[in-house]
C-alpha atoms as a PDB file:
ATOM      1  CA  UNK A   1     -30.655  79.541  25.787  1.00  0.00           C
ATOM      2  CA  UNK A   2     -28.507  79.634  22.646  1.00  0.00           C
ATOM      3  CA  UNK A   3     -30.390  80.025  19.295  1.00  0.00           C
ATOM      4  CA  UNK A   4     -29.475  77.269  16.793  1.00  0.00           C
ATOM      5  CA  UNK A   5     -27.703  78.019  13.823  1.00  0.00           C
ATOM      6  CA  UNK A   6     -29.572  77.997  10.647  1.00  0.00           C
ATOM      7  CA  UNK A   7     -30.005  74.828   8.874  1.00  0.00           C
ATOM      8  CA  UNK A   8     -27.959  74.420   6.096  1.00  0.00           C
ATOM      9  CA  UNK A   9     -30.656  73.496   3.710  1.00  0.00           C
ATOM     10  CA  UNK A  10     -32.434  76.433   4.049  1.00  0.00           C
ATOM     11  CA  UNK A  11     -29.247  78.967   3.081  1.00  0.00           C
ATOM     12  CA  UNK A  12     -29.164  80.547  -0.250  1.00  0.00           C
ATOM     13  CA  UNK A  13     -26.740  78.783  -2.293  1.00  0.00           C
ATOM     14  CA  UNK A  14     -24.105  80.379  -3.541  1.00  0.00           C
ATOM     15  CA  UNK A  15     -23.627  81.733  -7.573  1.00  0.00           C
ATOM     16  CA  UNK A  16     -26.755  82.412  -9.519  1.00  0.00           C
ATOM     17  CA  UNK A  17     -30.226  83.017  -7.951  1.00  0.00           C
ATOM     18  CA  UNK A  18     -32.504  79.673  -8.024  1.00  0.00           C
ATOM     19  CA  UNK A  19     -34.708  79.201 -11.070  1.00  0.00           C
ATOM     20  CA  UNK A  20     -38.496  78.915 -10.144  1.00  0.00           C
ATOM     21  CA  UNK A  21     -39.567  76.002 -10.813  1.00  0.00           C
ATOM     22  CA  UNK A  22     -42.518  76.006 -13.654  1.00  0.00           C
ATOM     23  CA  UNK A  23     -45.546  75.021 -13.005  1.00  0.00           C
ATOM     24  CA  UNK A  24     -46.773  72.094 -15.447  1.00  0.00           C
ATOM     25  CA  UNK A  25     -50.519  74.054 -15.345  1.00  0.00           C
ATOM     26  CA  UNK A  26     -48.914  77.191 -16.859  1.00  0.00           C
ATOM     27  CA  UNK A  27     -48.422  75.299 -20.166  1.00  0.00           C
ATOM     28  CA  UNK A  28     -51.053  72.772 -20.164  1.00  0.00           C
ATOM     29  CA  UNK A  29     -54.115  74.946 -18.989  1.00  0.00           C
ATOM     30  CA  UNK A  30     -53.636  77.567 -21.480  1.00  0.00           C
ATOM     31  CA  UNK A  31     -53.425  74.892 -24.058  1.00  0.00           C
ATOM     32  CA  UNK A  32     -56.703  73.469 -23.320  1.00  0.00           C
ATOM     33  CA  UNK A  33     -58.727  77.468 -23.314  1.00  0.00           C
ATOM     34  CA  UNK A  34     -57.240  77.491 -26.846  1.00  0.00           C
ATOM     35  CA  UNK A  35     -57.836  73.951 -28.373  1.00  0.00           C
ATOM     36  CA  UNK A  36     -61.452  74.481 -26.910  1.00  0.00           C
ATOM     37  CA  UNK A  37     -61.909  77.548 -28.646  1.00  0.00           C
ATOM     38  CA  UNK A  38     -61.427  76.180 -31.946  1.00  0.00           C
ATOM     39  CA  UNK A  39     -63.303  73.144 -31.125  1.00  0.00           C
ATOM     40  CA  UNK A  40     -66.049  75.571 -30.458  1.00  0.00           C
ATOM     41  CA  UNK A  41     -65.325  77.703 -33.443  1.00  0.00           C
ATOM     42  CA  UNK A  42     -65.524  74.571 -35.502  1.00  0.00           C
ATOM     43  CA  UNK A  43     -68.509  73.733 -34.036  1.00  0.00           C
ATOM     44  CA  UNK A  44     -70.038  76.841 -34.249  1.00  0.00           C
ATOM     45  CA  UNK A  45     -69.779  77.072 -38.052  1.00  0.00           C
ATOM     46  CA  UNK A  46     -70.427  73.696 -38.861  1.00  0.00           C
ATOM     47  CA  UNK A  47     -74.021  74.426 -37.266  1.00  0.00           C
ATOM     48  CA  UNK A  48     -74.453  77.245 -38.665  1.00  0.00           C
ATOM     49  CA  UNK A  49     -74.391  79.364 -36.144  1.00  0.00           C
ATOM     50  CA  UNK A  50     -71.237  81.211 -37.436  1.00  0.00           C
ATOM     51  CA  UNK A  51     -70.972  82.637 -41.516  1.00  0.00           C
ATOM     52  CA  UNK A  52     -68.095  80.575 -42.769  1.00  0.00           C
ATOM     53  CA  UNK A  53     -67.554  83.748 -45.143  1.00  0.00           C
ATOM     54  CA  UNK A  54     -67.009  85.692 -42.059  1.00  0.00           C
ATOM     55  CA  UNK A  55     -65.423  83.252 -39.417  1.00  0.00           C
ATOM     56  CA  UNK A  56     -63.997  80.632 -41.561  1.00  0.00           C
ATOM     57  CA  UNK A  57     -63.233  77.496 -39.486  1.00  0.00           C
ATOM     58  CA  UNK A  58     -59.747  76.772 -37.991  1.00  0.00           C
ATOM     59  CA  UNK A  59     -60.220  73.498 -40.631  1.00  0.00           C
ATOM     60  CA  UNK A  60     -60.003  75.904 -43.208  1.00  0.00           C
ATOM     61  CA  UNK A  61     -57.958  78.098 -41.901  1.00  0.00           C
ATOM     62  CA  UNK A  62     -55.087  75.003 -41.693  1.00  0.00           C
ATOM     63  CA  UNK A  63     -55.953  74.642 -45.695  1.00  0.00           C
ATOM     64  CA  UNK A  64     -55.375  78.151 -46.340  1.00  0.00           C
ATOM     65  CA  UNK A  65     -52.269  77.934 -44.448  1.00  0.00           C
ATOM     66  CA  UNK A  66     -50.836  74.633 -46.336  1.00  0.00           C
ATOM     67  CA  UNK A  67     -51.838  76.949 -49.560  1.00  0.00           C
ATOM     68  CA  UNK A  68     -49.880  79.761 -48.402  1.00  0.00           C
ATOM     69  CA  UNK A  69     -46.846  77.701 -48.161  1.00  0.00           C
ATOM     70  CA  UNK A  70     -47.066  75.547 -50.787  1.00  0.00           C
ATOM     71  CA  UNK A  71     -48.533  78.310 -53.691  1.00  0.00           C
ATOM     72  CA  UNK A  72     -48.583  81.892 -52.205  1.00  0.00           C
ATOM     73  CA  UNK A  73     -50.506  84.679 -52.265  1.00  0.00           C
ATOM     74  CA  UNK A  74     -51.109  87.209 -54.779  1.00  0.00           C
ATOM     75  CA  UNK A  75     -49.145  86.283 -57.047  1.00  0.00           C
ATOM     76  CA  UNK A  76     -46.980  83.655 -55.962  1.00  0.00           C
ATOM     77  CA  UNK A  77     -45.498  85.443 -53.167  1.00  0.00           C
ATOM     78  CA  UNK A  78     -44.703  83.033 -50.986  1.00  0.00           C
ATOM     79  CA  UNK A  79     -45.052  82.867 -46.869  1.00  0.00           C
ATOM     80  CA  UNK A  80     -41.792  82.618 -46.176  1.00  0.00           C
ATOM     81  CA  UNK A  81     -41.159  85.595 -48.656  1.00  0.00           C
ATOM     82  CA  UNK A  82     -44.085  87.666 -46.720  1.00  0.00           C
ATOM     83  CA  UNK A  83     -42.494  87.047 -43.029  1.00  0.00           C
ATOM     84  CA  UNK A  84     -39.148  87.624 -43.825  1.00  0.00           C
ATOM     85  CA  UNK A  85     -39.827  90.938 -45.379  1.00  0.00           C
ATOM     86  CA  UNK A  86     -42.016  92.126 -42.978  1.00  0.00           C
ATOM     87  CA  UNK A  87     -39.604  90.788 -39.870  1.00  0.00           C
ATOM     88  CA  UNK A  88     -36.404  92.444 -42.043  1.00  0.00           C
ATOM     89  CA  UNK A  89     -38.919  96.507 -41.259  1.00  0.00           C
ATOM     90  CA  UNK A  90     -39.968  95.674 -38.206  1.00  0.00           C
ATOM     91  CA  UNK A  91     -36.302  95.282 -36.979  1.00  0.00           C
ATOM     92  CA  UNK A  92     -35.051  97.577 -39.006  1.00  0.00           C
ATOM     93  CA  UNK A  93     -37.336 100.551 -38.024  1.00  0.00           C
ATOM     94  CA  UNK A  94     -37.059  98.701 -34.165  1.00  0.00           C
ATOM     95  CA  UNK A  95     -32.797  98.424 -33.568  1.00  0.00           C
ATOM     96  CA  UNK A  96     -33.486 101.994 -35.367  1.00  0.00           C
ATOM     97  CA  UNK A  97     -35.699 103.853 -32.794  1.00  0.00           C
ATOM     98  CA  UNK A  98     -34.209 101.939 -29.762  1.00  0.00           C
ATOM     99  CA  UNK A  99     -30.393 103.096 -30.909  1.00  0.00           C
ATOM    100  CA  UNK A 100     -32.221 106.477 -30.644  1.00  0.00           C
ATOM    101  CA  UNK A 101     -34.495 106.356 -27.437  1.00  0.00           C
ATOM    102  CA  UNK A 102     -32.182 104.241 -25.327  1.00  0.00           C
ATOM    103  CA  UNK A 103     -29.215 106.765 -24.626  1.00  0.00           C
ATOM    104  CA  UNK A 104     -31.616 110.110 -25.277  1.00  0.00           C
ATOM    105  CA  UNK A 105     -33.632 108.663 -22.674  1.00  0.00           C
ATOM    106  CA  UNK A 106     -30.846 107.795 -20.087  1.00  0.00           C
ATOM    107  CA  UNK A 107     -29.650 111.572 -20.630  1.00  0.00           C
ATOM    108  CA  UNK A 108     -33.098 113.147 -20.137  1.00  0.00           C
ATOM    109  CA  UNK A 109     -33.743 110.944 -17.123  1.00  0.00           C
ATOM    110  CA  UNK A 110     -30.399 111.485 -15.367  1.00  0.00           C
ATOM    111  CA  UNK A 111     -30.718 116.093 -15.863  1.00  0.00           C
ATOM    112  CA  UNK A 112     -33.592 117.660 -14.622  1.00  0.00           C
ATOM    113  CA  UNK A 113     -34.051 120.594 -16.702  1.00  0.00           C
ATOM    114  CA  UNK A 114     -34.077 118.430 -20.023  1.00  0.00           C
ATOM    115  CA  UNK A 115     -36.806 116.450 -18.497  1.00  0.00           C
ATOM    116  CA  UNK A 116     -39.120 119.314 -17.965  1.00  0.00           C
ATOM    117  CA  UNK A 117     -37.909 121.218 -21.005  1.00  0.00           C
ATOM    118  CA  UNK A 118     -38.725 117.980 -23.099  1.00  0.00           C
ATOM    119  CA  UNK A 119     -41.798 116.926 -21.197  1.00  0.00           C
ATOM    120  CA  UNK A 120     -44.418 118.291 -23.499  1.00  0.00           C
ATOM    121  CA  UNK A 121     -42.675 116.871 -26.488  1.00  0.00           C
ATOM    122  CA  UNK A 122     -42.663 113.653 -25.046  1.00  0.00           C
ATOM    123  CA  UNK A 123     -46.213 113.793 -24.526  1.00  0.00           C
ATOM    124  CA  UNK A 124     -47.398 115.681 -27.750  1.00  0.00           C
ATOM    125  CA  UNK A 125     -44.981 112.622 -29.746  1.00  0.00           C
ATOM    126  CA  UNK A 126     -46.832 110.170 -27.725  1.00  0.00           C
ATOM    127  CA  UNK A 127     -49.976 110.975 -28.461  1.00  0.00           C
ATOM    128  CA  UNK A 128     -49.574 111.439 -32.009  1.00  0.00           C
ATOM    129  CA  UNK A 129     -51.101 107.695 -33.372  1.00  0.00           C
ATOM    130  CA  UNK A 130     -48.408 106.762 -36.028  1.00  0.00           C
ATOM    131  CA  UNK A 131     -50.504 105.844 -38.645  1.00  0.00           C
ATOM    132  CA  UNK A 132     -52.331 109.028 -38.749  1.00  0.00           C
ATOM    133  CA  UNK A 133     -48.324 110.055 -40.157  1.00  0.00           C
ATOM    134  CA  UNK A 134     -48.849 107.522 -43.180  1.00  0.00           C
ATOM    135  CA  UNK A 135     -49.786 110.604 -45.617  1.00  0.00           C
ATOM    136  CA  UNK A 136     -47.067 112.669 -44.569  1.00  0.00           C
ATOM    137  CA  UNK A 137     -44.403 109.629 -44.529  1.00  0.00           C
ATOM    138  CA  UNK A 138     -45.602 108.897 -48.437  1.00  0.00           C
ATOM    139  CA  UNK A 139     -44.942 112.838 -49.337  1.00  0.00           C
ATOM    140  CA  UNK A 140     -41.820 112.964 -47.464  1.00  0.00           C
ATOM    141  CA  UNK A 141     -40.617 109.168 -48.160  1.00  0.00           C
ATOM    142  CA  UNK A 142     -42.101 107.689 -51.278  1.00  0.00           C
ATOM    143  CA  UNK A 143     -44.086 104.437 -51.065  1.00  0.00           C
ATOM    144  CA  UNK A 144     -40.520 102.723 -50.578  1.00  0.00           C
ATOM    145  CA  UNK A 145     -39.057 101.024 -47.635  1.00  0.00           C
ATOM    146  CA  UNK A 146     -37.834 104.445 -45.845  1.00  0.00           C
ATOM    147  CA  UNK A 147     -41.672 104.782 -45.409  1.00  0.00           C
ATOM    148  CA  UNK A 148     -42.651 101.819 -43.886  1.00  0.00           C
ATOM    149  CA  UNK A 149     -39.451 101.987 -41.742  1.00  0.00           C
ATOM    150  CA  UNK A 150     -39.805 105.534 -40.540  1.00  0.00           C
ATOM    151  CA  UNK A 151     -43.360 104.503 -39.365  1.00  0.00           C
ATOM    152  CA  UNK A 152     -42.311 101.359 -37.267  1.00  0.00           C
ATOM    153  CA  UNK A 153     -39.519 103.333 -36.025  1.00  0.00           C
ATOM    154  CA  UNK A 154     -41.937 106.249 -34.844  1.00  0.00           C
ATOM    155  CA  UNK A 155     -43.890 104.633 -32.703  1.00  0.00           C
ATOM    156  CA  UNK A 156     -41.400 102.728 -31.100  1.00  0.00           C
ATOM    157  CA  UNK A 157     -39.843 105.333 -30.219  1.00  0.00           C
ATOM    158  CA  UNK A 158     -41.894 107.012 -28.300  1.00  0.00           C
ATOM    159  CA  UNK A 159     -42.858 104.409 -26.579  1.00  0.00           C
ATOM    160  CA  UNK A 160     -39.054 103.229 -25.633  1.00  0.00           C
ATOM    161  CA  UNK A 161     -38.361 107.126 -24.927  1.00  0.00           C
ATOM    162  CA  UNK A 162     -40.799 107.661 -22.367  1.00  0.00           C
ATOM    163  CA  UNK A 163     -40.382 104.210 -20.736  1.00  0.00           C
ATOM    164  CA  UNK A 164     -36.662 104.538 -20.582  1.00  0.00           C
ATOM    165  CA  UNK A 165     -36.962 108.110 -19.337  1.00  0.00           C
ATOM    166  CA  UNK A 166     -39.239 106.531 -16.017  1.00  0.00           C
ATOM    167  CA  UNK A 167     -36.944 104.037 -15.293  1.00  0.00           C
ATOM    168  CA  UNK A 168     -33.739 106.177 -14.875  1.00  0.00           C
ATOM    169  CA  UNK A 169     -36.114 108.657 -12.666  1.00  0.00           C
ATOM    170  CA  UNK A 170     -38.014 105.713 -10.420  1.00  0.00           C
ATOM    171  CA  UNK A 171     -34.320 104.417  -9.713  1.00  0.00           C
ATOM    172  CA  UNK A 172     -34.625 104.058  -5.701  1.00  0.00           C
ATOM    173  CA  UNK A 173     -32.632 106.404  -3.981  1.00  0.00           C
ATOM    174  CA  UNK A 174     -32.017 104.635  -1.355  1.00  0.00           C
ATOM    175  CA  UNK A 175     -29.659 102.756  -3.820  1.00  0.00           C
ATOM    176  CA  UNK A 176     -27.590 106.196  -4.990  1.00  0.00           C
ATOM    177  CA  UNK A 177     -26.945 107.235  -1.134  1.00  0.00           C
ATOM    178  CA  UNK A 178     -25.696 104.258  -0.564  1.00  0.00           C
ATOM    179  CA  UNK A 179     -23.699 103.892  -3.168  1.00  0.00           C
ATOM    180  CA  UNK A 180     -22.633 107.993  -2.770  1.00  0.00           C
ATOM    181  CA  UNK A 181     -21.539 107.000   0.924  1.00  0.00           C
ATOM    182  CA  UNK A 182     -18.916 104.641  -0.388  1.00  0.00           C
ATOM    183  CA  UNK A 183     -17.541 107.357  -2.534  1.00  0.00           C
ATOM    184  CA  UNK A 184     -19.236 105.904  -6.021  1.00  0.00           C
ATOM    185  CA  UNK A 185     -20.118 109.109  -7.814  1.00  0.00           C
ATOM    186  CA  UNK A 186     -20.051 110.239 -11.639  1.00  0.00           C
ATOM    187  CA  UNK A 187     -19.906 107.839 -14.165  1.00  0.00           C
ATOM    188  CA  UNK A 188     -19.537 104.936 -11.777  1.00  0.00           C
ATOM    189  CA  UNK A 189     -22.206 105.785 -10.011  1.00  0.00           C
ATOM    190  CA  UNK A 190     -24.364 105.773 -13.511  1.00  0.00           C
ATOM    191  CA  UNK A 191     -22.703 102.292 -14.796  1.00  0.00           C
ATOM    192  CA  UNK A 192     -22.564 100.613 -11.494  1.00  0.00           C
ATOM    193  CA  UNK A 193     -25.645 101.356  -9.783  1.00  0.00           C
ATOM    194  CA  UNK A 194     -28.838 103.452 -12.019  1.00  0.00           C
ATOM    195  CA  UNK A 195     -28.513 102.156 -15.615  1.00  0.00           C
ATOM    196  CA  UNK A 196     -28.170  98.152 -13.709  1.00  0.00           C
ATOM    197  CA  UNK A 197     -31.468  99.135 -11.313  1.00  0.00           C
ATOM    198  CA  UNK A 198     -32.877 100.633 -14.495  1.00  0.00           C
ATOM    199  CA  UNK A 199     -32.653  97.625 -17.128  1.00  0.00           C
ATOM    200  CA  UNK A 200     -35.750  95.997 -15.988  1.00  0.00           C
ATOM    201  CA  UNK A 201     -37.988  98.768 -17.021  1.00  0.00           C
ATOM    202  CA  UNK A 202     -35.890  99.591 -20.005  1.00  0.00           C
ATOM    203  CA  UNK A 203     -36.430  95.447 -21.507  1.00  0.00           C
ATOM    204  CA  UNK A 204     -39.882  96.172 -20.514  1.00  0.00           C
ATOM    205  CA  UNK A 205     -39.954  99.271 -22.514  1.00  0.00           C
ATOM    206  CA  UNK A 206     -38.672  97.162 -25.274  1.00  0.00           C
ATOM    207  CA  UNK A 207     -41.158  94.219 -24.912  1.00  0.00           C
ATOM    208  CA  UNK A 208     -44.098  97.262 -25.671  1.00  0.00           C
ATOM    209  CA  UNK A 209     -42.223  98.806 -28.285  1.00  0.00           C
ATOM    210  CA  UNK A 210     -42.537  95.023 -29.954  1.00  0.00           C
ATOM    211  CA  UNK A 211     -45.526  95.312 -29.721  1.00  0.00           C
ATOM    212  CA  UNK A 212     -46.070  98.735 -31.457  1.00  0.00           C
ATOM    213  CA  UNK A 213     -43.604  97.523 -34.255  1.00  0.00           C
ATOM    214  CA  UNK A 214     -46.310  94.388 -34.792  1.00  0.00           C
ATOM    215  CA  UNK A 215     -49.185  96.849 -35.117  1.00  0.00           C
ATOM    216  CA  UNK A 216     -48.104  99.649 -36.838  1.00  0.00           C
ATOM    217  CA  UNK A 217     -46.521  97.194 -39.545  1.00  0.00           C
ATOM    218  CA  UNK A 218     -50.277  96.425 -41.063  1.00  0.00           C
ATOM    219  CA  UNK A 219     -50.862 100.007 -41.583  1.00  0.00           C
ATOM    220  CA  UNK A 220     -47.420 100.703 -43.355  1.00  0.00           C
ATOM    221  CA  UNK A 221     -47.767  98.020 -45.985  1.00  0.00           C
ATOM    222  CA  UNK A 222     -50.824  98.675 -46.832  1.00  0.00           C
ATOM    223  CA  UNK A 223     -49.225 100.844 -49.613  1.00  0.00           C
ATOM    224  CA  UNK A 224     -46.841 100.835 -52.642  1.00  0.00           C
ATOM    225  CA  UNK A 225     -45.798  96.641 -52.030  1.00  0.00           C
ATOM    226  CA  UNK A 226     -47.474  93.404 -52.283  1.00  0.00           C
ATOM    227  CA  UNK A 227     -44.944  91.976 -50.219  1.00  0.00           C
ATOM    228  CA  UNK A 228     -45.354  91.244 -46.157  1.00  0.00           C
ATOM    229  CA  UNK A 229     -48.155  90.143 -44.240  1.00  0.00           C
ATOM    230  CA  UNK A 230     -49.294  93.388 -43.705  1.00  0.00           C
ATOM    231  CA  UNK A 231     -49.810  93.481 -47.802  1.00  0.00           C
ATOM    232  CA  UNK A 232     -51.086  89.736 -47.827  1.00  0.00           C
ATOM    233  CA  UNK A 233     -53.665  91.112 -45.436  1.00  0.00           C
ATOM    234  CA  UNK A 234     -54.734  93.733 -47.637  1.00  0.00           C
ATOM    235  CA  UNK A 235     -55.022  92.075 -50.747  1.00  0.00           C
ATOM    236  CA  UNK A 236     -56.456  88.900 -49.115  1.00  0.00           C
ATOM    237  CA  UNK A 237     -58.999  91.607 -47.778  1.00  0.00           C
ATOM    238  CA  UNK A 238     -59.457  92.999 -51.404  1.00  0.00           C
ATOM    239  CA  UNK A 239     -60.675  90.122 -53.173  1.00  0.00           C
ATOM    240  CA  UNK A 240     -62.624  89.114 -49.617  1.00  0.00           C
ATOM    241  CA  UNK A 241     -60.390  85.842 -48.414  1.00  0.00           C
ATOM    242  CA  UNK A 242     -61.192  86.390 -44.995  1.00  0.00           C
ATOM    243  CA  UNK A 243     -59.323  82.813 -44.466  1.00  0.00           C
ATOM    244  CA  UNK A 244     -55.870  84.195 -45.790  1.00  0.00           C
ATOM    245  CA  UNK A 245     -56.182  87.416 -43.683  1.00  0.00           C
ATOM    246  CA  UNK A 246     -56.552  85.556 -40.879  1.00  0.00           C
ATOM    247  CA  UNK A 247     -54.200  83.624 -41.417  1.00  0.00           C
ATOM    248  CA  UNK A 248     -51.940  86.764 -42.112  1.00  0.00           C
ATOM    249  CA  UNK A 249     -53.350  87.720 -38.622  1.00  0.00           C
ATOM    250  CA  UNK A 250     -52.283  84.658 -36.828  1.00  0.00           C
ATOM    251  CA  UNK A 251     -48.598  84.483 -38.230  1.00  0.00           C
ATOM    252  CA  UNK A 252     -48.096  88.214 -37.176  1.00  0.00           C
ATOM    253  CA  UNK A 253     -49.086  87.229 -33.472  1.00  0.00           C
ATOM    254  CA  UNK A 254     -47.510  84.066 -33.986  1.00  0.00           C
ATOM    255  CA  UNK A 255     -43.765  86.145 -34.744  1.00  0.00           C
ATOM    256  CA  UNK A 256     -44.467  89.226 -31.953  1.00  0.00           C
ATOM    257  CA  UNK A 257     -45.239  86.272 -29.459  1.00  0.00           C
ATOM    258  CA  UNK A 258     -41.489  84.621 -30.646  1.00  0.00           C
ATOM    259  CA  UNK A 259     -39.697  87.892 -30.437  1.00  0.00           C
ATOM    260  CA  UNK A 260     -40.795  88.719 -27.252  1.00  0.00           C
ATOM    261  CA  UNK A 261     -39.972  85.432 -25.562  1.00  0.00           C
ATOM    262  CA  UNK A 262     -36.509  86.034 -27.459  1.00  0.00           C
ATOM    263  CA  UNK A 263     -36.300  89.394 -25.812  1.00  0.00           C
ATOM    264  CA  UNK A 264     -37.529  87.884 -22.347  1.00  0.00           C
ATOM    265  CA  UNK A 265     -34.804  85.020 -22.312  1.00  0.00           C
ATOM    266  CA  UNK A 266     -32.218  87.742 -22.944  1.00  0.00           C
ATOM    267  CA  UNK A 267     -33.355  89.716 -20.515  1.00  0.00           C
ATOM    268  CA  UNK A 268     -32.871  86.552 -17.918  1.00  0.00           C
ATOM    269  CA  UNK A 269     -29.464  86.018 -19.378  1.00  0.00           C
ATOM    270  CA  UNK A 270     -28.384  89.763 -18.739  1.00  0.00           C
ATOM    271  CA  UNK A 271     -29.953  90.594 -15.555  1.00  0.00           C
ATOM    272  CA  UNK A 272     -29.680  87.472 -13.511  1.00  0.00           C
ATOM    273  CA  UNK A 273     -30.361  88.892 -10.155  1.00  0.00           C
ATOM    274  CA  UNK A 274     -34.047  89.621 -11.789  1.00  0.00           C
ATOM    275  CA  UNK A 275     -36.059  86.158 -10.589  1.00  0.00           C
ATOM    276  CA  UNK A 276     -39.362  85.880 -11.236  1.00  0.00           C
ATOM    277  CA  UNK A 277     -41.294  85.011  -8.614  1.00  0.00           C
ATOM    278  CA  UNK A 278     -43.123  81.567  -9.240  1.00  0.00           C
ATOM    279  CA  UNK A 279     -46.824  80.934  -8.389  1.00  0.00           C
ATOM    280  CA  UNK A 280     -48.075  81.315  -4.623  1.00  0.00           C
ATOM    281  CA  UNK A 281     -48.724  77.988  -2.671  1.00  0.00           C
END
């Protein structure tokens, strides 16, 4: 008995990896948690079962919003004003710290003894929260932007450091053997096979770091500016409009969520042969 040659239907096809197809509950269930949540916030406060002082309803919260844009706040400041400063820090003090972490942490990776010589400092900088640094970054920076930049740029880099760092060392080695037994060594062997089995880590590194920037950017305006959201929050805080600091709240989430689907769809575009796996049937 011969065995039959595989269908041609069921052969990979040739060129770029197929494209999971997307689910239409991963967008429309999601959708419906959050639309009932704010019906049940409205609801909530409207019978007073919520303060409206202290959970303002998403009905005034879309007010607050249209006053934002069309008047500003303090002092005419306007949202757009307030998002593009803080966006213009966060990337800053971000392209700074990954320009930093990104080759330091392919070099410690790759050579043994600077790993264990640079351990601890890894983990002392780690553990160091960033905005416990905001008294020392005032006396050493000024109030200025080198401040608030130095800050976002701190604890991004830590995080980037140690995540790039785990990637180069949790590169299989299965892959370098191989790749040794076919005479790739040096260089090559970095370029061709551990930095291209590292990237996924490394983007994911950079998703976290993101995420960092986002938090740590409150803390860092909350001194010497009244512009960014971080400063909106704080003066909306001040003179206790809990509806414009969420709203504050909500565009910063609103602008990490946007990055980091920017950063995941260039991550697709550069490493291909990374497919996500689609849902289970």
């Amino acid at each position: 008995m011969t065995n039959a040659a595989p269908s041609a239907s069921i052969l990979p096809a040739p060129g770029k990896p197929p494209r999971p197809a997307r689910d239409w509950r991963d967008v429309v269930y999601p959708v419906l948690v959050v639309i009932g949540v704010l019906v049940a916030w409205e609801a909530g406060v409207r019978l007073d079962w919520l303060r409206p002082v202290q959970f303002p309803p998403p009905s005034k919260l879309a007010t607050s919003l249209i006053e934002l844009l069309a008047e500003g706040y303090p002092e005419g400041i306007s949202l757009a004003t307030h998002v593009a400063i803080t966006v213009q820090r966060i990337v800053i003090g971000y392209v700074l710290a990954l320009a930093l972490a990104i080759p330091l942490g392919l070099l410690i990776g790759r050579v043994p003894v600077i790993d264990k010589l640079t351990d601890p400092i890894i983990a002392f900088g780690r553990s160091v929260a960033t905005l416990s640094l905001l008294p020392l970054a005032v006396v050493w920076f000024g109030t200025g932007e080198a401040s608030k930049i130095f800050l976002i740029g701190y604890g991004c880099f830590w995080v980037m450091l140690s995540n790039v760092v785990a990637a180069v060392k949790n590169v299989d080695p299965v892959l370098v053997r191989a790749a040794r037994t076919m005479d790739v060594a040096g260089p090559a062997l970095f370029r061709q096979v551990i930095l291209p089995a590292a990237l996924p880590r490394i983007f994911a590194g950079a998703r976290i770091a993101l995420g960092v920037g986002f938090m740590v950017i409150v803390g860092a305006e909350m001194i010497g500016t009244i512009q960014g959201l971080g400063a909106l929050i704080m003066e909306a805080r001040t003179f206790y409009r809990t509806d414009i600091t969420m709203v504050g709240m909500f565009v910063i989430g609103v602008l990490g969520f946007a990055i980091a689907v920017g950063l995941e769809w260039f991550e697709r575009r550069l490493l291909p042969w990374q497919v996500r796996s689609g849902p289970s049937t």
